[in-house]
N, C-alpha and C. Protein backbone atom coordinates (compact mmCIF):
# COMPACT_ATOMS: atom_id res chain seq x y z
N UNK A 1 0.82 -1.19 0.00
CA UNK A 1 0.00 0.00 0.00
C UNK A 1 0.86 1.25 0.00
N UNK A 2 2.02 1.09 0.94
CA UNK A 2 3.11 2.65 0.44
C UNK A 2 3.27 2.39 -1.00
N UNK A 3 3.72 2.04 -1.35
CA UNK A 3 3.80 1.97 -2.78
C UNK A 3 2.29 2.57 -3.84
N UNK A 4 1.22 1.82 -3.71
CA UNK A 4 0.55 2.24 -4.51
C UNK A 4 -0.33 3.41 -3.66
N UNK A 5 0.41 4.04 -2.84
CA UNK A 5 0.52 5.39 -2.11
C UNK A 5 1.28 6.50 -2.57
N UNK A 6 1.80 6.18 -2.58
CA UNK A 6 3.35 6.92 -3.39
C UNK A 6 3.35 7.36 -4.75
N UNK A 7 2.91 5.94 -5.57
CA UNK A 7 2.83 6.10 -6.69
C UNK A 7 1.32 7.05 -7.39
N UNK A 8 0.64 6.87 -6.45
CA UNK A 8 -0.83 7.45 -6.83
C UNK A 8 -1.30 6.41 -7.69
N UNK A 9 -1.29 4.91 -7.76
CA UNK A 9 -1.67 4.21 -8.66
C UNK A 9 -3.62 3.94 -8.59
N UNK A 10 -4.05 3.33 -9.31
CA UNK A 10 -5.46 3.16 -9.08
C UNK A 10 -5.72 2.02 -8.95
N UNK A 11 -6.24 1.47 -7.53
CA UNK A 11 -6.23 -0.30 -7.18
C UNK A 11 -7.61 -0.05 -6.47
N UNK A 12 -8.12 -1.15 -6.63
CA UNK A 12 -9.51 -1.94 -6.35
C UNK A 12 -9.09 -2.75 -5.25
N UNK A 13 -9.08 -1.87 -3.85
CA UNK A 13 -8.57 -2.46 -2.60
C UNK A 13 -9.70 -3.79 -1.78
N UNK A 14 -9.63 -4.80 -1.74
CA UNK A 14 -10.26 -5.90 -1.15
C UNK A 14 -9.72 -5.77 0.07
N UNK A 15 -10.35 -5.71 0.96
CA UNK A 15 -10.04 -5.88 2.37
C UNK A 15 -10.66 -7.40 2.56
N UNK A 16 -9.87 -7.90 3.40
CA UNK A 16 -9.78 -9.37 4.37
C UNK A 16 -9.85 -9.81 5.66
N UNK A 17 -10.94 -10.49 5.84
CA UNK A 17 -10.77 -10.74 7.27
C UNK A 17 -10.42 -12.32 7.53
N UNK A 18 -9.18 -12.30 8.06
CA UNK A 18 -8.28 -13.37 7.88
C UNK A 18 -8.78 -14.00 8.96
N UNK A 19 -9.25 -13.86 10.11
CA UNK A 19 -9.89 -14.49 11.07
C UNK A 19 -11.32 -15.10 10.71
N UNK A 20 -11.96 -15.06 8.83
CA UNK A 20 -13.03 -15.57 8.76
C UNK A 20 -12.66 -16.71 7.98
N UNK A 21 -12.71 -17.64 8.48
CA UNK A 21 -12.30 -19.41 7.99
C UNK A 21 -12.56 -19.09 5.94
N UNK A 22 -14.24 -18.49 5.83
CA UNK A 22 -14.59 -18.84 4.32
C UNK A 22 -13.56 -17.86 3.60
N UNK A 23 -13.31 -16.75 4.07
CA UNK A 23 -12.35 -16.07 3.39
C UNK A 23 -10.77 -15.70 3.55
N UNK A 24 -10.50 -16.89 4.14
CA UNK A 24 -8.97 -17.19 4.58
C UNK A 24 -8.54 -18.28 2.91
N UNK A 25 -10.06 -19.12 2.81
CA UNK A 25 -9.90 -20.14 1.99
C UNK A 25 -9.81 -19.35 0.65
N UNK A 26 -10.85 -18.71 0.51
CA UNK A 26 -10.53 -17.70 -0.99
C UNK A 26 -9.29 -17.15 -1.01
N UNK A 27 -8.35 -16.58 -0.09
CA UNK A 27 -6.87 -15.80 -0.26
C UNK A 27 -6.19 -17.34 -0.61
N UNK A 28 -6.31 -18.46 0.25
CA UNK A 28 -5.66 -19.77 -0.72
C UNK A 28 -6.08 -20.25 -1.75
N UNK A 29 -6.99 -19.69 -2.69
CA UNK A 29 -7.32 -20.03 -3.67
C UNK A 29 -6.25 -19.50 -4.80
N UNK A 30 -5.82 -18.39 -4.37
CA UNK A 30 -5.43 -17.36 -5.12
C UNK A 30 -3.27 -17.58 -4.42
N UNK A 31 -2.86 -17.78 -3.28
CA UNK A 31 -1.85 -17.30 -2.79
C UNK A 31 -1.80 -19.52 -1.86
N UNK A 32 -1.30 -20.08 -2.42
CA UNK A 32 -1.35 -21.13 -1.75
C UNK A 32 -0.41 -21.05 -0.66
N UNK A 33 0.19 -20.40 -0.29
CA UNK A 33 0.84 -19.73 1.41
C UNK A 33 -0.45 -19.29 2.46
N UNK A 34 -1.50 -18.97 1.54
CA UNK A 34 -2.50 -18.54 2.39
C UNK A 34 -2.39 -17.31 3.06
N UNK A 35 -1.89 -16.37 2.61
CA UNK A 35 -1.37 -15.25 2.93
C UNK A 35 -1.66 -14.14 1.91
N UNK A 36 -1.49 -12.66 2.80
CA UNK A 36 -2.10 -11.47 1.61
C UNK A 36 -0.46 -10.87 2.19
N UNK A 37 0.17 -9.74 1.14
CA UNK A 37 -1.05 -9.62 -0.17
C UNK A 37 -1.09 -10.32 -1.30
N UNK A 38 -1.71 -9.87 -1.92
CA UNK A 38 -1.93 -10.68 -3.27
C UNK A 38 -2.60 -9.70 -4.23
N UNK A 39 -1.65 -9.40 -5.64
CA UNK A 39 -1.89 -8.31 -6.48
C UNK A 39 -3.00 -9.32 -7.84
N UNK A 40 -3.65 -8.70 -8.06
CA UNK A 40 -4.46 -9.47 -9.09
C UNK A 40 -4.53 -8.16 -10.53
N UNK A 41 -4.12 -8.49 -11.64
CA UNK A 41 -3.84 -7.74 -12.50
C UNK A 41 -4.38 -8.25 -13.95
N UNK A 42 -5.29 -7.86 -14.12
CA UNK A 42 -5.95 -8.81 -15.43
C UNK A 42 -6.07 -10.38 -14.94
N UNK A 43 -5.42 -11.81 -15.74
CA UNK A 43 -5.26 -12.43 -15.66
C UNK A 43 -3.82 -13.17 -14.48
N UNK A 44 -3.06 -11.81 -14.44
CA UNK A 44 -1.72 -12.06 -13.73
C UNK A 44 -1.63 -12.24 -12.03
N UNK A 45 -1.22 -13.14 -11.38
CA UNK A 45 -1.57 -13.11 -10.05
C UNK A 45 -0.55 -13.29 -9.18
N UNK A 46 0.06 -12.01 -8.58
CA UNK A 46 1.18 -12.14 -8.13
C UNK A 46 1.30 -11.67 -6.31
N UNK A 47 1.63 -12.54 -5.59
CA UNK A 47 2.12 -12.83 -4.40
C UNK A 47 3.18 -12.06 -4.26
N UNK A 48 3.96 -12.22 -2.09
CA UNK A 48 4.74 -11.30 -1.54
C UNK A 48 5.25 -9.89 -1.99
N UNK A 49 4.71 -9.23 -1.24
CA UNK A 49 4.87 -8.07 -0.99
C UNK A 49 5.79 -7.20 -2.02
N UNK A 50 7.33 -7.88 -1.64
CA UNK A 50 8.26 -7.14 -2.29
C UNK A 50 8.29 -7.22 -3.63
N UNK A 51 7.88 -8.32 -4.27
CA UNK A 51 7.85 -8.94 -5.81
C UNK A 51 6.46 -7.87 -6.13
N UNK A 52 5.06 -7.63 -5.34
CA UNK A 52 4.62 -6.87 -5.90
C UNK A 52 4.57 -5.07 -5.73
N UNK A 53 5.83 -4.79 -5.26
CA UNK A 53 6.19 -3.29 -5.25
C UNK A 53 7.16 -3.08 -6.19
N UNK A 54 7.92 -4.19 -6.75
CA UNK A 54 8.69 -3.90 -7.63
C UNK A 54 8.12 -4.00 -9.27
N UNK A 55 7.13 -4.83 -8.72
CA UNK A 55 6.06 -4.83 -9.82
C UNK A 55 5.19 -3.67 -10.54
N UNK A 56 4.42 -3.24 -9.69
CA UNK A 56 4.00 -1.91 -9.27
C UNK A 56 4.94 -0.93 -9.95
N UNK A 57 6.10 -1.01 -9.35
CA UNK A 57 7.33 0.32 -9.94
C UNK A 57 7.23 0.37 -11.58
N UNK A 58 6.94 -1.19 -11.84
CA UNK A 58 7.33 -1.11 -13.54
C UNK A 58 6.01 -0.75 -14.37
N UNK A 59 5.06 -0.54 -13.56
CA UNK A 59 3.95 -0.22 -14.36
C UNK A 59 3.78 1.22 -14.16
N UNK A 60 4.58 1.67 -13.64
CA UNK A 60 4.31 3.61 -13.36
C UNK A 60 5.74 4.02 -14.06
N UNK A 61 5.65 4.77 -15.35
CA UNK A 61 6.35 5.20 -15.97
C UNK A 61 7.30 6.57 -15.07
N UNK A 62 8.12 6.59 -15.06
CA UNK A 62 8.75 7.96 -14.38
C UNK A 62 8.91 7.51 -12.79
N UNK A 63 8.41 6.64 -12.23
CA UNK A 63 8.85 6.75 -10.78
C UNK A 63 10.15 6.74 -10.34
N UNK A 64 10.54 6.82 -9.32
CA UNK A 64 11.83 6.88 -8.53
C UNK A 64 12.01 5.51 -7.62
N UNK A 65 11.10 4.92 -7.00
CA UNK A 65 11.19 4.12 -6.20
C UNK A 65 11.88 2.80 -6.53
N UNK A 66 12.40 2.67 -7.56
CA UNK A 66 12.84 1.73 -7.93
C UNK A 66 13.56 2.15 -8.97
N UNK A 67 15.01 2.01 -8.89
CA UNK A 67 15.45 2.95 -9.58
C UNK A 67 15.92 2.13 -11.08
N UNK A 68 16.18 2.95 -12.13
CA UNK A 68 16.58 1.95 -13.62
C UNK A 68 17.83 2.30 -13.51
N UNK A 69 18.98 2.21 -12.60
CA UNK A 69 20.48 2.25 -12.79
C UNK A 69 21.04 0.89 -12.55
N UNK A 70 21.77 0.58 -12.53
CA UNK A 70 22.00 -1.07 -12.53
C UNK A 70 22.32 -0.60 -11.03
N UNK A 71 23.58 -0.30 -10.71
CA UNK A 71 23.66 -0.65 -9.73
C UNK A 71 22.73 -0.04 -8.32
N UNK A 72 22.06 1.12 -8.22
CA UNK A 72 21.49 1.54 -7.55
C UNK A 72 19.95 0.61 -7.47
N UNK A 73 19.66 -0.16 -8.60
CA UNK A 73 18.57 -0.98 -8.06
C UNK A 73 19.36 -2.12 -7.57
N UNK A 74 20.57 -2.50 -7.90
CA UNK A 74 21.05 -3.75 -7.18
C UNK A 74 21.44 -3.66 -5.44
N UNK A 75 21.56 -2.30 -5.43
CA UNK A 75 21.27 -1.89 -3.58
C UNK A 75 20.13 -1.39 -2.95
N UNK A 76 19.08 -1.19 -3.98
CA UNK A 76 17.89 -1.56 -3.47
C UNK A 76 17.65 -2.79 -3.03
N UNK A 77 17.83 -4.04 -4.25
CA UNK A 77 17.26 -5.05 -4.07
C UNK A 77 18.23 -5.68 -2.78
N UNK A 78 19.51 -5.60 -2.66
CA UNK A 78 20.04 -6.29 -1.33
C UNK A 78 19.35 -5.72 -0.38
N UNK A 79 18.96 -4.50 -0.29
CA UNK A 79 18.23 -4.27 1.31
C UNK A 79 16.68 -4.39 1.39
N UNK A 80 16.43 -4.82 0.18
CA UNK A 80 14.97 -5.81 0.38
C UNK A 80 15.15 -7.09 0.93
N UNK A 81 16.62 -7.73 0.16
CA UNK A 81 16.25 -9.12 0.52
C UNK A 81 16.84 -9.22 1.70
N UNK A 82 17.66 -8.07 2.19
CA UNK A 82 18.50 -8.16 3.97
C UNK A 82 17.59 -7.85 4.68
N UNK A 83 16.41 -7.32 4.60
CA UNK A 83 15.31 -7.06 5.14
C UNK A 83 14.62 -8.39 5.56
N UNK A 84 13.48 -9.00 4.13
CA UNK A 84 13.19 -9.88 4.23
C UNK A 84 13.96 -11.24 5.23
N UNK A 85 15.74 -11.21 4.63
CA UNK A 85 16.14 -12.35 5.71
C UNK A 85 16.58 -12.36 6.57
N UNK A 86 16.58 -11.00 7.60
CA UNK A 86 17.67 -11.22 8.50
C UNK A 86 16.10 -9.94 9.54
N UNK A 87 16.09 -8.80 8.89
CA UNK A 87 15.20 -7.89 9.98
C UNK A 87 14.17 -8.55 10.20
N UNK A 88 12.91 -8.16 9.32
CA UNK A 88 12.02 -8.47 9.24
C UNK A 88 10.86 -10.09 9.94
N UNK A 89 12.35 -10.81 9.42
CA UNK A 89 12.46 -12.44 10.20
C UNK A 89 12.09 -12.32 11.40
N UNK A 90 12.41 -11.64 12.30
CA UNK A 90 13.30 -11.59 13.69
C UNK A 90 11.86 -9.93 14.34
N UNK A 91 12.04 -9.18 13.68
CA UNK A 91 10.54 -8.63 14.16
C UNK A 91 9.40 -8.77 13.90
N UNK A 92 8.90 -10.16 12.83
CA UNK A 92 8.07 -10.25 12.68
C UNK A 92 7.79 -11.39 14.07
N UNK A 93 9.48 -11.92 14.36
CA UNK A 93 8.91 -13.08 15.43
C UNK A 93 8.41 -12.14 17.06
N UNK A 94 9.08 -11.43 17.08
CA UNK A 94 8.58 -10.35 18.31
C UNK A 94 7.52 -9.95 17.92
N UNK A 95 6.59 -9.15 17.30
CA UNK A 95 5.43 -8.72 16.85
C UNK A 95 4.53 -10.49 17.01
N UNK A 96 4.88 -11.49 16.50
CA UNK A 96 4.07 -12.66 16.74
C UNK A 96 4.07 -12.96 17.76
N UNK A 97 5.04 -13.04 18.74
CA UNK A 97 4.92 -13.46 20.17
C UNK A 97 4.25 -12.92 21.30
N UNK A 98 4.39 -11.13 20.95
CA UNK A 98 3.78 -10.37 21.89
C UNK A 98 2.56 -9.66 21.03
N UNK A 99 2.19 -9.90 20.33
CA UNK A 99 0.78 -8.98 19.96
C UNK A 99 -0.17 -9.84 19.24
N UNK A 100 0.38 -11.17 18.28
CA UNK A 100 -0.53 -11.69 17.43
C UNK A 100 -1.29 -13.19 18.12
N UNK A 101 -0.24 -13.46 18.69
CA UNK A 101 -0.20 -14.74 19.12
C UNK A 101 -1.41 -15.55 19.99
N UNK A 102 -1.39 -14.27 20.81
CA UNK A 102 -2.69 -14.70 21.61
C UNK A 102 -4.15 -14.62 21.21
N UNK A 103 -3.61 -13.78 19.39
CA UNK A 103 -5.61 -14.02 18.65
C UNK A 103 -5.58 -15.57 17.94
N UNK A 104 -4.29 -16.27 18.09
CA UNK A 104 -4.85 -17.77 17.37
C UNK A 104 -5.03 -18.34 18.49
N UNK A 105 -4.54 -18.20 19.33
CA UNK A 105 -5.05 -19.12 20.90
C UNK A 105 -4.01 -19.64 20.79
N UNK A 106 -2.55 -19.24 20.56
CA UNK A 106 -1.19 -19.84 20.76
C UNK A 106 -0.52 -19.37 22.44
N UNK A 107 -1.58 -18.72 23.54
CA UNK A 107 -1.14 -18.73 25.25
C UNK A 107 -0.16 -18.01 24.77
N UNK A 108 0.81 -17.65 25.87
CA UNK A 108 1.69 -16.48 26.02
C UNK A 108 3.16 -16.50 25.55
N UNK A 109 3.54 -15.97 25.23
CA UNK A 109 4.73 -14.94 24.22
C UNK A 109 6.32 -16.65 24.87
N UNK A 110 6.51 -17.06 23.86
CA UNK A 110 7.82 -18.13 24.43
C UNK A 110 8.57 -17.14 24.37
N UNK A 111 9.08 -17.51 25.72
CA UNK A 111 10.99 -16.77 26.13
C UNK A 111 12.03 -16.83 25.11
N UNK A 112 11.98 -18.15 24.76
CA UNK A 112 13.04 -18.48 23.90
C UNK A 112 12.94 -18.16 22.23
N UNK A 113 11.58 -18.34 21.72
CA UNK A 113 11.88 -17.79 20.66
C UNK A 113 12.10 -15.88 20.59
N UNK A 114 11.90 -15.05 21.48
CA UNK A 114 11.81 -13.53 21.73
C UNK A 114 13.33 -13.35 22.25
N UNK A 115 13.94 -14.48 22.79
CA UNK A 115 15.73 -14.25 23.52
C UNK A 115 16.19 -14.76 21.91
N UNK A 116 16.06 -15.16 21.29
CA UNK A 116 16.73 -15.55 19.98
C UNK A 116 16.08 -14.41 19.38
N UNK A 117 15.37 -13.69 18.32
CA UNK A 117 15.25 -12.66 17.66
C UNK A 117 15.28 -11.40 18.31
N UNK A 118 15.39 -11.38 19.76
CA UNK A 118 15.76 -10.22 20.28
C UNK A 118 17.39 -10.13 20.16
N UNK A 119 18.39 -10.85 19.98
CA UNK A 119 19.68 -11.34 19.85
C UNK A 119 20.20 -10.96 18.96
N UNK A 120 19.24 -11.84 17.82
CA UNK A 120 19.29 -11.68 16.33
C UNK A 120 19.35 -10.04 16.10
N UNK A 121 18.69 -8.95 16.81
CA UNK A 121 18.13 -7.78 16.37
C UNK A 121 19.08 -6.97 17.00
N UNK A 122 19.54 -7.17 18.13
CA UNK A 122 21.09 -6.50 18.24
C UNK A 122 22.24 -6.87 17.17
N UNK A 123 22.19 -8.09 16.40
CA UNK A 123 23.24 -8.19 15.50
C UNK A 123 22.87 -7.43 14.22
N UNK A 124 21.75 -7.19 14.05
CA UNK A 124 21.02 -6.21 12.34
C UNK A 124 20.62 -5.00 12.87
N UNK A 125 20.26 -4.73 13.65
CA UNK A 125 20.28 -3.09 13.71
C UNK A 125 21.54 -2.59 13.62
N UNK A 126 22.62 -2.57 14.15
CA UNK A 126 23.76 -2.36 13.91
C UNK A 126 24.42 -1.98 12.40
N UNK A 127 23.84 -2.98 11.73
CA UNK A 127 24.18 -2.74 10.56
C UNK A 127 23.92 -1.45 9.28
N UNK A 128 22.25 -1.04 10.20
CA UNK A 128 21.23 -0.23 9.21
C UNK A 128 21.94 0.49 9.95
N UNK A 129 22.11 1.10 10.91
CA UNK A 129 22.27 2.40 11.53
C UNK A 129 23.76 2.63 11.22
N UNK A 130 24.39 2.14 11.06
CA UNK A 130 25.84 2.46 10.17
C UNK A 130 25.66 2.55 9.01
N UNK A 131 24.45 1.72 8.18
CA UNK A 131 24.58 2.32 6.55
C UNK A 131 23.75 4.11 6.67
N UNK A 132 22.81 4.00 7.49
CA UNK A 132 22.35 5.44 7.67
C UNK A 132 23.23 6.49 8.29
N UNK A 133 24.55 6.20 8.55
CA UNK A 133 25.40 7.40 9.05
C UNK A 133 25.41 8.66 8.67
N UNK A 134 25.58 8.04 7.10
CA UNK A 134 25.91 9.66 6.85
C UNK A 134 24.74 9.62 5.55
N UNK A 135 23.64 9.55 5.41
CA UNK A 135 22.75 9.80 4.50
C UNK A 135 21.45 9.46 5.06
N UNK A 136 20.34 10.09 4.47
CA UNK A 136 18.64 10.44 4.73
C UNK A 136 18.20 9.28 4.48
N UNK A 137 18.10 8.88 3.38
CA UNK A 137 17.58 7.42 3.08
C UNK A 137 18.52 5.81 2.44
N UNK A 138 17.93 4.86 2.96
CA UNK A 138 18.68 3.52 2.61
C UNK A 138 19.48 3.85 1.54
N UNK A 139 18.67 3.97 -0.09
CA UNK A 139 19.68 4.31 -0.96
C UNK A 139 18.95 5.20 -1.50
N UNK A 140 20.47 6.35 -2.31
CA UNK A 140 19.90 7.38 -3.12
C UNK A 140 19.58 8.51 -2.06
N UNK A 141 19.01 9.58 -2.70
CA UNK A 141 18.65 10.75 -2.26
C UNK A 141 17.25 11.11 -1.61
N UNK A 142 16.78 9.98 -2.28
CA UNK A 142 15.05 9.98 -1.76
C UNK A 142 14.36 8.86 -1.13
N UNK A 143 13.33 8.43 -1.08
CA UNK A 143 13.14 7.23 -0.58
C UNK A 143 12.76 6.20 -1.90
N UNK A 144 12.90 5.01 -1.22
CA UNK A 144 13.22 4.29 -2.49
C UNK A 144 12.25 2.85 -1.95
N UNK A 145 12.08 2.04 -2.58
CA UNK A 145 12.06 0.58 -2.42
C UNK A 145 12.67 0.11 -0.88
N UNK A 146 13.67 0.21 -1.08
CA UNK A 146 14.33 -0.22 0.33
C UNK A 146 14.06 0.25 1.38
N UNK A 147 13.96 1.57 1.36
CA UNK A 147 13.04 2.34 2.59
C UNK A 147 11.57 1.57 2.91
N UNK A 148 10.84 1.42 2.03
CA UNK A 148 9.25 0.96 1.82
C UNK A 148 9.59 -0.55 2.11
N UNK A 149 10.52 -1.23 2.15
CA UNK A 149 10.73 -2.37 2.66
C UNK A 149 11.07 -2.40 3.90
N UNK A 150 11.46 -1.81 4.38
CA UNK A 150 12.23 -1.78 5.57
C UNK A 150 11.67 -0.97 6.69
N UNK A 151 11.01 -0.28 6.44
CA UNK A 151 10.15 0.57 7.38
C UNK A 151 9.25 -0.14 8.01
N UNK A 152 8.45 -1.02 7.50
CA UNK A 152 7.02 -1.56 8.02
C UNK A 152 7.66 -3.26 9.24
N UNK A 153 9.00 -3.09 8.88
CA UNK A 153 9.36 -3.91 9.51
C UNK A 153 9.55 -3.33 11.01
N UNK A 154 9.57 -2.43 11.49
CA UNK A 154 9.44 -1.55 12.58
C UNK A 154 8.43 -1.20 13.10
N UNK A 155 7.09 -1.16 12.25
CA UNK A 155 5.73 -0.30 12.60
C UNK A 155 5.57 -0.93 13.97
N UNK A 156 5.95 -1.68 14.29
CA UNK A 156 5.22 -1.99 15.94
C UNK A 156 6.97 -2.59 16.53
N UNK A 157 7.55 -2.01 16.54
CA UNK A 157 8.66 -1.71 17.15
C UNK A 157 8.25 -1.07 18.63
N UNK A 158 7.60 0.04 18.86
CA UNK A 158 7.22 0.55 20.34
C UNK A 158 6.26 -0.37 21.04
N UNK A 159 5.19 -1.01 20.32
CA UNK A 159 4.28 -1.43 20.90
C UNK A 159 4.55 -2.71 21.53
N UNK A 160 5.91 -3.54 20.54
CA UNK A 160 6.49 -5.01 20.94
C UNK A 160 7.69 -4.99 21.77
N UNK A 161 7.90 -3.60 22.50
CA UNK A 161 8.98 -2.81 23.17
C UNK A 161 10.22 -3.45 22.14
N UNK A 162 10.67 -3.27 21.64
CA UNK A 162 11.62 -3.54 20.32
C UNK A 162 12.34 -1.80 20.85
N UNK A 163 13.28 -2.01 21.55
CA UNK A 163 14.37 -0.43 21.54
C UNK A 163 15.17 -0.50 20.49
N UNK A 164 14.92 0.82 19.89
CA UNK A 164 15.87 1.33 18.96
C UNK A 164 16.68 2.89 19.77
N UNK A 165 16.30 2.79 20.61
CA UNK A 165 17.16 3.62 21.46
C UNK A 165 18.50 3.89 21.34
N UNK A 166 19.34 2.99 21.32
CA UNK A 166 20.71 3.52 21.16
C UNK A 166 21.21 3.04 19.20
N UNK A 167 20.09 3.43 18.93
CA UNK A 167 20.41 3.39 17.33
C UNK A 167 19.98 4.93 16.59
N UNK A 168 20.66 6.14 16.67
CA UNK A 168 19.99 7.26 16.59
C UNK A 168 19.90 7.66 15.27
N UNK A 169 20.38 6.68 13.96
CA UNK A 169 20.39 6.84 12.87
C UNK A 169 19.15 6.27 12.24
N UNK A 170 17.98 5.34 12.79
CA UNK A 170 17.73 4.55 12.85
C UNK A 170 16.45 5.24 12.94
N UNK A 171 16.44 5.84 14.52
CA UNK A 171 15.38 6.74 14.96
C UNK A 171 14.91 8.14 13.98
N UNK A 172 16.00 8.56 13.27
CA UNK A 172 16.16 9.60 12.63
C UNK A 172 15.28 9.58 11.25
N UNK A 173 15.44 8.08 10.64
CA UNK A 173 15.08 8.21 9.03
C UNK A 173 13.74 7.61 9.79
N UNK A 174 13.64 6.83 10.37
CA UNK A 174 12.58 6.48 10.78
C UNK A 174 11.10 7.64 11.22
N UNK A 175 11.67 8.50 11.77
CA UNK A 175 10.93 9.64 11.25
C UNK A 175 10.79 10.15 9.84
N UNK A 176 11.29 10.61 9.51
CA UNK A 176 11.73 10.97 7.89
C UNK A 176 10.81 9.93 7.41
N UNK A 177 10.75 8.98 7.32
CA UNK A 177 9.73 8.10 6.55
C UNK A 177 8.48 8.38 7.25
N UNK A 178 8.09 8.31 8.18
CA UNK A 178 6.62 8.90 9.51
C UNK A 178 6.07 9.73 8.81
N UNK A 179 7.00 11.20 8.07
CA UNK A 179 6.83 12.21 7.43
C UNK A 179 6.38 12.59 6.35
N UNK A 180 6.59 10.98 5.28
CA UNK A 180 5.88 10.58 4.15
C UNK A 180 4.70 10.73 4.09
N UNK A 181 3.42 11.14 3.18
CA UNK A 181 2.43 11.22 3.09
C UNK A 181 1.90 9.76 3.00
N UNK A 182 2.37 8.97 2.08
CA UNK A 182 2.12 7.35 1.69
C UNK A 182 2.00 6.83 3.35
N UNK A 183 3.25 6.71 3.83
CA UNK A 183 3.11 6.26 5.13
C UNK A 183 1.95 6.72 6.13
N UNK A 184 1.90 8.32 6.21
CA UNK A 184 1.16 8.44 7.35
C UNK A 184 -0.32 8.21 6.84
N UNK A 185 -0.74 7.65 5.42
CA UNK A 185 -2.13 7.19 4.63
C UNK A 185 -2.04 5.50 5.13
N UNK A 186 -1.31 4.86 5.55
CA UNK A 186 -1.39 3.41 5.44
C UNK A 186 -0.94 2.88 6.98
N UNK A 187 -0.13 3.98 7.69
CA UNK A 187 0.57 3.14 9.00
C UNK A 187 -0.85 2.63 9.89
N UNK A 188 -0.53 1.91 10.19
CA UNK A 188 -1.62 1.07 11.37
C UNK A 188 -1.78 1.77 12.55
N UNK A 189 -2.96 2.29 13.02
CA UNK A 189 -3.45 2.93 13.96
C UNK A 189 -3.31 2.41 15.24
């Protein structure tokens, strides 16, 4: 949704209620992970997130978010997929333990999987907040793909007490993206 925020694109938004058994089964009709989102484009039906923002990019003539330089989309795409395998992994398991967990009836937050991706998350924050030293956004001058990847991996960073406290580079763009219009149209209330 930042993306087809950003872009001003025109989408026929389906909302889901994943907690309703008959229409959990329709998103596996379509996404056999059983999972949203899921971009539906004429006949074309394309799954995860990042595959459909980069998708998205190629159907909006002139955008920025994805850039056509070789190498500047090839450092986009590493901090999508360092996102996807190393952040995102690891706060999506904190966000599952302490906020989601208890709507499947999975009882209370395991120690051990939250002492392992809380671990994990002192070894990768480290990393972003040194590539953000000395520049505004992941890559490039503006926000990009990698930003829009990497941001939503945080959205409940305060709420899953996830400190980014002694990461002040971190805290910084992280505003800067807050500041986005796309974002402050889509962040979760």
């Amino acid at each position: 949704m930042l993306v087809v925020k950003h872009l001003g694109l025109p989408v026929d938004l389906q909302l889901v209620e994943l907690t309703d058994a008959a229409a959990r089964a329709e998103v596996g009709k379509l996404n056999p992970n059983g999972k949203i989102p899921v971009l539906i484009d004429g006949d074309f039906v394309l799954t995860e997130s990042r595959a459909i923002a980069t998708y998205l990019c190629g159907t909006a003539p002139g955008q920025q978010l994805y850039p056509t330089n070789a190498r500047l989309r090839a450092d986009v795409d590493r901090w999508m997929y360092w996102d996807a395998a190393h952040l995102s992994t690891n706060t999506g398991l904190v966000s599952f333990e302490k906020l989601w967990k208890k709507y499947k009836g999975g009882g209370a937050p395991d120690a051990t999987i939250l002492a392992l991706a809380t671990s994990s998350l002192a070894h990768y924050f480290p990393v972003l907040d040194r590539a953000l030293s000395n520049r505004q956004w992941i890559v490039g001058d503006s926000p990009t793909l990698a930003d829009f990847s990497i941001a939503p991996s945080l959205m409940w960073a305060a709420k899953t007490e996830i400190s980014l406290a002694e990461y002040p580079n971190i805290q910084a763009w992280y505003a800067r993206v807050g500041e986005l219009p796309a974002w402050q149209q889509t962040e979760p209330r």
